[in-house]
N, C-alpha and C. Protein backbone atom coordinates (compact mmCIF):
# COMPACT_ATOMS: atom_id res chain seq x y z
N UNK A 1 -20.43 -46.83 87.02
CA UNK A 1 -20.03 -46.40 85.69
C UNK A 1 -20.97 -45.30 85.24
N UNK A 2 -20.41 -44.58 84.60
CA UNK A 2 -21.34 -43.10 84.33
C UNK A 2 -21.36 -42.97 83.04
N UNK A 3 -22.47 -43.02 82.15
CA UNK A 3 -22.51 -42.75 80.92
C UNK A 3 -22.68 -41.41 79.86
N UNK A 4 -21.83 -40.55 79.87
CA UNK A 4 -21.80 -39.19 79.00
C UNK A 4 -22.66 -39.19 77.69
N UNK A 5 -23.77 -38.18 77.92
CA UNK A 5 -23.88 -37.53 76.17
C UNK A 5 -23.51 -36.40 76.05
N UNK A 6 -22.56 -36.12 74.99
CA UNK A 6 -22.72 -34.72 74.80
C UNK A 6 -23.00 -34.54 73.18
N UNK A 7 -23.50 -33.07 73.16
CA UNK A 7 -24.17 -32.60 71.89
C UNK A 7 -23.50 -31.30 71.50
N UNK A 8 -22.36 -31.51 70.81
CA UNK A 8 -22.03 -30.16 70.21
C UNK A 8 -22.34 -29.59 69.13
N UNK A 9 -23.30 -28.40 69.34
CA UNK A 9 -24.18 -27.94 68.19
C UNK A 9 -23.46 -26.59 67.90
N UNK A 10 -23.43 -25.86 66.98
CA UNK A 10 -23.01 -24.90 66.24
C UNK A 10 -23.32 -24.16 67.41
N UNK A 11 -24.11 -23.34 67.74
CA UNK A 11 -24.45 -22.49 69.10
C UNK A 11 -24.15 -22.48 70.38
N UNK A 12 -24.72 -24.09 70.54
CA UNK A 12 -24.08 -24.84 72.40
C UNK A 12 -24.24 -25.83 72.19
N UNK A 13 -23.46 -26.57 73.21
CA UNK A 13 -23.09 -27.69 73.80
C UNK A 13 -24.01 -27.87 75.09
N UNK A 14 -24.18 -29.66 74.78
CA UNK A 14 -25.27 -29.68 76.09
C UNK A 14 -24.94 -30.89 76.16
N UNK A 15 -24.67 -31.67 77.66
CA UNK A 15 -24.22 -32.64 78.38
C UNK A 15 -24.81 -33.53 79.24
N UNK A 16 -25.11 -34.50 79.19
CA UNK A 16 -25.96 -35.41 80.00
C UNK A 16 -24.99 -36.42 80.75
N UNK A 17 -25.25 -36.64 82.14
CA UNK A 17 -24.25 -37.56 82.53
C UNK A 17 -25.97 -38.67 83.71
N UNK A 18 -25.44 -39.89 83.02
CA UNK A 18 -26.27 -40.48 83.99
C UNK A 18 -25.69 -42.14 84.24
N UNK A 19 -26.21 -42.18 85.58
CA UNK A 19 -25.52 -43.37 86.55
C UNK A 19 -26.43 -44.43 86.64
N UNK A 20 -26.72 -45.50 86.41
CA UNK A 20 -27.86 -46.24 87.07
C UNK A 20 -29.02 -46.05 86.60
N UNK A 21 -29.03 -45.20 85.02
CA UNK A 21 -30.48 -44.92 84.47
C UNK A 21 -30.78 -43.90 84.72
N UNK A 22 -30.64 -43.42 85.93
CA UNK A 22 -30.65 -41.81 85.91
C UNK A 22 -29.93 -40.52 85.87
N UNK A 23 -30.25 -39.15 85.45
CA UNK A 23 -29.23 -38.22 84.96
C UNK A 23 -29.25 -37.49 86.34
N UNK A 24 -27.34 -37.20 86.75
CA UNK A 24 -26.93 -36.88 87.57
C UNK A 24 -26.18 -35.40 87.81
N UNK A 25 -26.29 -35.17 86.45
CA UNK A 25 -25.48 -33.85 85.81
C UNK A 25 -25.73 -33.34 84.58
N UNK A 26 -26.30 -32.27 84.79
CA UNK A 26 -26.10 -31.82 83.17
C UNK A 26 -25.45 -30.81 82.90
N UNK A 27 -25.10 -30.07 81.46
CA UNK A 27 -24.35 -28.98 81.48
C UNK A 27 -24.80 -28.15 80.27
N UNK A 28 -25.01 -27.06 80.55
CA UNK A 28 -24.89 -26.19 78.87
C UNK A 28 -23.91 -24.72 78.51
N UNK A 29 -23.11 -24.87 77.78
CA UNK A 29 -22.80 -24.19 77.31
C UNK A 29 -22.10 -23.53 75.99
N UNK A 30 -21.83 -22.33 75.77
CA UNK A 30 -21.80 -21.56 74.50
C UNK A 30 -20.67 -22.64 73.67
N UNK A 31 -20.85 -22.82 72.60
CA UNK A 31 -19.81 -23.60 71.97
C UNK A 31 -18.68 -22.47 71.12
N UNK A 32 -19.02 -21.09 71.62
CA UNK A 32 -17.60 -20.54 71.05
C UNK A 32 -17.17 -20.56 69.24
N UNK A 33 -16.29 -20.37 69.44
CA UNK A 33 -15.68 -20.58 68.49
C UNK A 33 -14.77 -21.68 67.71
N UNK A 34 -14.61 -22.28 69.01
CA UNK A 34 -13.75 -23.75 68.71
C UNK A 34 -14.57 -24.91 69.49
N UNK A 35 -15.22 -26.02 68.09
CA UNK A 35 -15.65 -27.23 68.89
C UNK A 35 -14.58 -27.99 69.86
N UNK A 36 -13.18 -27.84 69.45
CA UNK A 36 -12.31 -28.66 70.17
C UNK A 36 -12.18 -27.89 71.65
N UNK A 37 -12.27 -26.39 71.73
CA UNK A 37 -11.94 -26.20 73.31
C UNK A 37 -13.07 -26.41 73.72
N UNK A 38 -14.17 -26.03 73.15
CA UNK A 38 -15.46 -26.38 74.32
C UNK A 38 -15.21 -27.98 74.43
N UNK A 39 -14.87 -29.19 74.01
CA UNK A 39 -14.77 -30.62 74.29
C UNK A 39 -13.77 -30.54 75.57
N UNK A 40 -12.77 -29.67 75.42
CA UNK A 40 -11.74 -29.97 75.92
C UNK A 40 -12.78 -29.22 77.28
N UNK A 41 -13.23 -28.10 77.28
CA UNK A 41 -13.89 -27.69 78.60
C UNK A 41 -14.55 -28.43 79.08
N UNK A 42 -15.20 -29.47 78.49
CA UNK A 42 -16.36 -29.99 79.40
C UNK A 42 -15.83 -30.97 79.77
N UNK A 43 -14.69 -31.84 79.09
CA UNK A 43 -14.10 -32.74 79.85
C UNK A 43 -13.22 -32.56 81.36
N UNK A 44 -13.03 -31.03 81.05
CA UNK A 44 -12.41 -30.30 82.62
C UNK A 44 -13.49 -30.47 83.76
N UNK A 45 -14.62 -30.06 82.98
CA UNK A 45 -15.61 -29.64 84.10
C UNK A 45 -15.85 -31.25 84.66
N UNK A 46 -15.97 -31.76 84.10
CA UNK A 46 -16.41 -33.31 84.25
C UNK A 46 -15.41 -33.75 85.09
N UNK A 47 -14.11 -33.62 84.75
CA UNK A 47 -13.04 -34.34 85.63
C UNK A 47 -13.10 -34.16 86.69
N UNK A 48 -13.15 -33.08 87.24
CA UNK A 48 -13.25 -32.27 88.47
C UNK A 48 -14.34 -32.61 89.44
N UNK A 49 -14.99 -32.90 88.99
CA UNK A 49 -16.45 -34.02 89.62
C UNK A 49 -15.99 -34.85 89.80
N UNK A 50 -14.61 -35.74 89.51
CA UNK A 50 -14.71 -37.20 89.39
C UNK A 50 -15.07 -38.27 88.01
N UNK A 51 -15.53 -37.22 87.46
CA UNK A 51 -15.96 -38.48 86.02
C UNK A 51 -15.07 -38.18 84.90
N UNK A 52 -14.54 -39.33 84.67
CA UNK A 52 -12.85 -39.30 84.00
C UNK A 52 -13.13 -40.73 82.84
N UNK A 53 -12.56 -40.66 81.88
CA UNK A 53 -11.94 -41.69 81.18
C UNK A 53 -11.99 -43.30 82.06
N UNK A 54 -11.61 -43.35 83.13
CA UNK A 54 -11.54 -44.55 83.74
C UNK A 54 -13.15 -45.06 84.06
N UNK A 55 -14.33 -44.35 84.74
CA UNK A 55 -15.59 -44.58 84.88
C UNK A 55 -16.58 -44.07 84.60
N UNK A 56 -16.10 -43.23 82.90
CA UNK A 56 -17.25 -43.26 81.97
C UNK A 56 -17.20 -43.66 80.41
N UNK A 57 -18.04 -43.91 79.86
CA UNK A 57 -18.08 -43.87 78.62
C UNK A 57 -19.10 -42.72 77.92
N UNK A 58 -18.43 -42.49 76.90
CA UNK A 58 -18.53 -40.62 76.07
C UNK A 58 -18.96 -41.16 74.63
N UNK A 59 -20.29 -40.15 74.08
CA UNK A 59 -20.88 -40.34 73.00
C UNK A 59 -20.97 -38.75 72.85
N UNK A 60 -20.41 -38.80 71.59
CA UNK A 60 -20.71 -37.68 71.10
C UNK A 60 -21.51 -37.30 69.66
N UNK A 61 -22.19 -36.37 69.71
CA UNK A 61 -23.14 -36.32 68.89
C UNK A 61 -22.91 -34.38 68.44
N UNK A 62 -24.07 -34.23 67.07
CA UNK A 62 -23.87 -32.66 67.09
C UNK A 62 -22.96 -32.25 66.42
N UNK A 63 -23.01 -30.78 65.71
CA UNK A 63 -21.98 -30.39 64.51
C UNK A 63 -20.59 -30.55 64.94
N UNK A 64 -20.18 -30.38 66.50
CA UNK A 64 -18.78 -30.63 66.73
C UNK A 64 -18.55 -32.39 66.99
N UNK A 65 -18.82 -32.94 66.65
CA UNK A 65 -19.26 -34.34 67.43
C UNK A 65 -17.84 -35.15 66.76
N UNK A 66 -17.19 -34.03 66.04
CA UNK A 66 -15.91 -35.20 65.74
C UNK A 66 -15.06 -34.31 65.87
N UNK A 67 -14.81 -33.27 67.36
CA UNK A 67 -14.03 -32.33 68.08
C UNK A 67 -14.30 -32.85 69.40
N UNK A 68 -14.70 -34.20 69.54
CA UNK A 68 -14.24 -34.91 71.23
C UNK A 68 -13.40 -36.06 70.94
N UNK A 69 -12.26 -35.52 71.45
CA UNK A 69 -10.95 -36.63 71.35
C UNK A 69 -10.71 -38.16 72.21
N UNK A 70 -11.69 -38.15 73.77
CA UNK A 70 -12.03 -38.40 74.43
C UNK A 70 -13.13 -39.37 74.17
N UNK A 71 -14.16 -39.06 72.70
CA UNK A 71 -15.68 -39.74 73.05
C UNK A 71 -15.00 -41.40 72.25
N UNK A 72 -15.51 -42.78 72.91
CA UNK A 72 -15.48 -43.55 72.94
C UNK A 72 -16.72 -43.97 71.47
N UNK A 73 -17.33 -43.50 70.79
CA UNK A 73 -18.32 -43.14 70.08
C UNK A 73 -19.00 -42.16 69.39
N UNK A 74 -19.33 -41.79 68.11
CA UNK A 74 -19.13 -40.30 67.68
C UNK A 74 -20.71 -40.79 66.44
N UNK A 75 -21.79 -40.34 66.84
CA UNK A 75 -23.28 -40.74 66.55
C UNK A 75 -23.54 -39.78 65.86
N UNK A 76 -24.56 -39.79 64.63
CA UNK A 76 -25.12 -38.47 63.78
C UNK A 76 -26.17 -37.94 64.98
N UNK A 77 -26.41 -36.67 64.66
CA UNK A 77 -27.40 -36.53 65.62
C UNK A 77 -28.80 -36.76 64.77
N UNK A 78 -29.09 -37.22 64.09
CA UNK A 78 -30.38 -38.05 63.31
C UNK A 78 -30.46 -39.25 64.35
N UNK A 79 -29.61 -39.76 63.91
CA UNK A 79 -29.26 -41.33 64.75
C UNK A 79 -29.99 -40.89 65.96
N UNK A 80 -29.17 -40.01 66.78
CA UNK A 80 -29.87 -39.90 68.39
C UNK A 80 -30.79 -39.70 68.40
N UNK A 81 -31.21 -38.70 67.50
CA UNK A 81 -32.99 -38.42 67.83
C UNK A 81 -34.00 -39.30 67.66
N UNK A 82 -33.80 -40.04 66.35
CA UNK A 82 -34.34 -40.97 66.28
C UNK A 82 -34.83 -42.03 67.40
N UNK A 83 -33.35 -42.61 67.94
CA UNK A 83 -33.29 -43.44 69.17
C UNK A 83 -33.93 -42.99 70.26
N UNK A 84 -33.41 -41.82 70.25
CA UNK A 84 -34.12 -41.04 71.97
C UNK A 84 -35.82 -41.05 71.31
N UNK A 85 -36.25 -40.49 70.35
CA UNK A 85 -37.78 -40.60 69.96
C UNK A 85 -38.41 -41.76 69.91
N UNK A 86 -37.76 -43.27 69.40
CA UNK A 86 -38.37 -44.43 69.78
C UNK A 86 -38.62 -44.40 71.04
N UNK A 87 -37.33 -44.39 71.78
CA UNK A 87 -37.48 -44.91 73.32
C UNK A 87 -38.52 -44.01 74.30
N UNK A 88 -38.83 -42.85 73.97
CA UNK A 88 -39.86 -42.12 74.84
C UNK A 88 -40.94 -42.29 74.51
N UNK A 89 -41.41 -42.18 72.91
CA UNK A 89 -42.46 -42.72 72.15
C UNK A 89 -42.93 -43.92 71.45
N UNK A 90 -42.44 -44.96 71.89
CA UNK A 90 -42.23 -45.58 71.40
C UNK A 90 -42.41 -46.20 70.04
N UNK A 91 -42.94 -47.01 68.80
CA UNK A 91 -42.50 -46.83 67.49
C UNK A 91 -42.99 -45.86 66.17
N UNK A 92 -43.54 -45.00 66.97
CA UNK A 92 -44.34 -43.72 65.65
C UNK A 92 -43.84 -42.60 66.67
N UNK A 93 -43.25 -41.43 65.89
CA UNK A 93 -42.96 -40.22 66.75
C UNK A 93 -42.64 -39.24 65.42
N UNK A 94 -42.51 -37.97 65.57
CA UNK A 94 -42.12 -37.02 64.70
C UNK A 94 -41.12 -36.14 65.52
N UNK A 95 -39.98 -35.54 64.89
CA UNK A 95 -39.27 -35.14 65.82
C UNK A 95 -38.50 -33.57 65.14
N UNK A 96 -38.81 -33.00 65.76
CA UNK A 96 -38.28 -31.16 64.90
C UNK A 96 -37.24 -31.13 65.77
N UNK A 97 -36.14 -30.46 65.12
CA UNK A 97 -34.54 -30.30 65.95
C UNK A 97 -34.37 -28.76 65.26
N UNK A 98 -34.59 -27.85 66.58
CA UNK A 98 -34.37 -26.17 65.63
C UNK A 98 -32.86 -26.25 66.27
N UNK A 99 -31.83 -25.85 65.55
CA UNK A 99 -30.87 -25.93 65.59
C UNK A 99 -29.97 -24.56 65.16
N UNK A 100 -28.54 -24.12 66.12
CA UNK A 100 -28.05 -22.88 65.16
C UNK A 100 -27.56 -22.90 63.91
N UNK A 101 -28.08 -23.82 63.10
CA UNK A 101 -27.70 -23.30 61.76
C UNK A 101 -28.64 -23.89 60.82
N UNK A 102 -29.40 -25.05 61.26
CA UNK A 102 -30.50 -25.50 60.47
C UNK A 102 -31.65 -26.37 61.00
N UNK A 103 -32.75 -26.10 60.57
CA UNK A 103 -33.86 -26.96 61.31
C UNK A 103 -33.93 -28.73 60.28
N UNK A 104 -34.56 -29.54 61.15
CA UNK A 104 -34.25 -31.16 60.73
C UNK A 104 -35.99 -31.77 61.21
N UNK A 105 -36.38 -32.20 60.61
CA UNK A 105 -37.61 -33.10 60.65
C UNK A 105 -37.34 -34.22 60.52
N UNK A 106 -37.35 -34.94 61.46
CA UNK A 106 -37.38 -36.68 61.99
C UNK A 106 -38.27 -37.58 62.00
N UNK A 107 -38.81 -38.24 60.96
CA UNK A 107 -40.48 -39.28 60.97
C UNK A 107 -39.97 -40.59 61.46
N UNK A 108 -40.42 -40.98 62.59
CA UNK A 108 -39.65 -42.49 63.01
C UNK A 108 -40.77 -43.39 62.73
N UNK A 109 -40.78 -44.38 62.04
CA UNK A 109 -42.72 -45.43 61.43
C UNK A 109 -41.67 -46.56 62.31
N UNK A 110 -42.98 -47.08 63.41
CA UNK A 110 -42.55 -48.61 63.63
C UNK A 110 -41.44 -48.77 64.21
N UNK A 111 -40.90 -47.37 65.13
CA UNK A 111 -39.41 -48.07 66.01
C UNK A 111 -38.18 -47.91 64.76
């Protein structure tokens, strides 16, 4: 089973695919003009590998993050950072997200 992140941000899109804990694929690219075709692209690119609806599950996150028709889950990207900043740092971390359209400061106290 293969677990998808993707992050559609105003600028680009960036894709994590990992199997067994570890990442097996990643992807980046321009998010265009339409969050829905870049979703719809990366689900091409993905299919074509083999990783389909049947043996993955899709989280989507990021300003387009409710332009994947496909994601099984649709996360703020606060939420993620947060999470991803516990889990590497575990319960104190600070977290800056420069972003194409606005920067975000993340204080995580205690997990």
């Amino acid at each position: 089973m293969y677990f998808v992140g993707i992050d559609i941000g105003s600028s680009a899109a960036k894709v994590v695919v990992m199997e067994d804990g570890k990442v097996v694929k990643h992807l980046l690219l321009n998010t265009g003009f339409s969050s829905r075709k870049t979703a719809d692209d990366i689900y091409e690119k993905l299919e074509a590998e083999g990783i389909n609806k049947e043996n993955a599950t899709y989280v989507a996150t990021g300003y387009g993050r409710i332009s994947v028709p496909y994601a099984d889950r649709v996360v703020t990207e606060i939420t993620c950072h947060g999470r991803g900043g516990r889990e590497l740092f575990g319960g104190d971390c600070s977290i800056v997200d420069v972003g194409g359209q606005d920067t975000k400061v993340i204080l995580v106290d205690q997990g």
